[in-house]
Structures are given as C-alpha cells and as structure tokens.
Protein backbone atom coordinates (compact mmCIF):
# COMPACT_ATOMS: atom_id res chain seq x y z
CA UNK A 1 -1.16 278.39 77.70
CA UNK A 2 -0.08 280.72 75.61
CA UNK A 3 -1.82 284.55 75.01
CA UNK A 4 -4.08 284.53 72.32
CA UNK A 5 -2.90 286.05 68.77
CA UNK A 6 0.92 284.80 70.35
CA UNK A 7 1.15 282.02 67.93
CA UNK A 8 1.01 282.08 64.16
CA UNK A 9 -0.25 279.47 61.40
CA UNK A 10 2.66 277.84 59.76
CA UNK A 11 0.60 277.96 56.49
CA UNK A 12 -0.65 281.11 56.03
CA UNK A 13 1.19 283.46 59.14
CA UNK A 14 -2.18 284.67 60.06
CA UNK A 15 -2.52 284.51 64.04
CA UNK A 16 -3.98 281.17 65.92
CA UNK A 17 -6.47 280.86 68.74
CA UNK A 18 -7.15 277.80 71.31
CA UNK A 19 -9.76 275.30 70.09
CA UNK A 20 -11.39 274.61 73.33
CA UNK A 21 -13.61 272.28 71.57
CA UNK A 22 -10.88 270.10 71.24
CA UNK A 23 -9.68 270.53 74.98
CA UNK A 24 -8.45 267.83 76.74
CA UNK A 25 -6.07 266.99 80.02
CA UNK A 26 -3.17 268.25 78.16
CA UNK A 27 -4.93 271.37 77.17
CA UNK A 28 -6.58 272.21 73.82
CA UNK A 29 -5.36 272.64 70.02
CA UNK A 30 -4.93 276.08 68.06
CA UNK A 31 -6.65 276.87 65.34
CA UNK A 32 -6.23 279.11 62.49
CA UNK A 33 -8.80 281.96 62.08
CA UNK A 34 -7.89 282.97 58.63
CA UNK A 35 -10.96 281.16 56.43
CA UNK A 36 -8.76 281.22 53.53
CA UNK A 37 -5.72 279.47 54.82
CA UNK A 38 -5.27 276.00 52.55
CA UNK A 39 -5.02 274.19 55.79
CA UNK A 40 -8.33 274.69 56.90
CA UNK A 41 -10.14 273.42 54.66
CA UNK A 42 -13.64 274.38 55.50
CA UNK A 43 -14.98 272.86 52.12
CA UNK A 44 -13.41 269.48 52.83
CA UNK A 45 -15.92 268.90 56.10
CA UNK A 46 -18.78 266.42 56.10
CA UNK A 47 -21.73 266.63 58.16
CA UNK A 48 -20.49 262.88 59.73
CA UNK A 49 -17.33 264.60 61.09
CA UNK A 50 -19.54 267.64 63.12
CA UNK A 51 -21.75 264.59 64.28
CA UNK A 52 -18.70 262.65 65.20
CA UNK A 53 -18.17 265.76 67.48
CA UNK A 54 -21.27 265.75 69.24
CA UNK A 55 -23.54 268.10 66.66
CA UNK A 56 -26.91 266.83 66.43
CA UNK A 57 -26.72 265.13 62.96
CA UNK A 58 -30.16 268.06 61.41
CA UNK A 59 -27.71 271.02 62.71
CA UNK A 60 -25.42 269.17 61.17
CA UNK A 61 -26.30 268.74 57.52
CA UNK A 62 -27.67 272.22 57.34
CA UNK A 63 -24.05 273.67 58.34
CA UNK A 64 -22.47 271.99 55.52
CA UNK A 65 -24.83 273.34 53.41
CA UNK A 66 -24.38 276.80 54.55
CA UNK A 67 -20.09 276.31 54.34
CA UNK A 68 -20.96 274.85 50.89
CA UNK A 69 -22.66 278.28 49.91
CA UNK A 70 -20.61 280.06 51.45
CA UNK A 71 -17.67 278.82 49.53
CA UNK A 72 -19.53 278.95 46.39
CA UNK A 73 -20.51 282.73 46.65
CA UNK A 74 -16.79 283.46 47.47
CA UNK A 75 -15.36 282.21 44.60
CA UNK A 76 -18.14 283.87 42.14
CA UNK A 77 -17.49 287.03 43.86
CA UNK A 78 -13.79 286.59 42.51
CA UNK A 79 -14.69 285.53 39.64
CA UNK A 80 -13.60 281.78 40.07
C-alpha cells in the first residue's frame, strides 16, 4: 500500500488517504480529504446509503442532517 499523503485526487490535487471502511481482500479505496473537492460530494449522501454500510439507520438520519447544515452554513458564510 502506498504511504499516506503519496497519492493525489485527480479532481482537486489535494492529497488522498486509504478508506479502510471500504477494505477488502484486494486492499481498500482512497479517499479524498479535501471537503470541497466536486467529487465528494458530501451533500449528495442519503441516510439509506450510511445504512447500506452498516450505520444504524437513527445515527444515520441525524448525520445527514448535520452534513446538510453543515453545507448550508458554508455557503452563507460565503455569501452563496
């Protein structure tokens, strides 16, 4: 496996680290830790998908809510 930081998002250039949630046989899938790279897509999640990957479905719902504030109070701190 490569060292952590070693690889960089093809989207944004900002550096990736192993998503060992996702770890399998053939080892586990990089993900980008820039929250503002278009490819993440944090505001695009539903609470089915974190169920889907073993979240108990309260936990769940109440992280969408919090990404969905999040990303709200972002974009009226820029003015958007």
């Amino acid at each position: 496996m490569p060292e952590p930081f070693a690889l960089t998002c093809d989207s944004c250039g900002e550096p990736l680290l192993p998503n060992l949630s996702q770890a399998d046989a053939d080892g586990c899938l990089w993900i980008c830790i820039n929250p503002d790279c278009p490819e993440l897509c944090a505001a695009e999640l539903e609470s089915e998908d974190l169920v889907e990957g073993g979240v108990p479905q309260a936990l769940a719902g109440r992280l969408v809510r919090l990404i969905d504030f999040y990303q709200d109070h972002r974009g009226a701190a820029r003015g958007g």
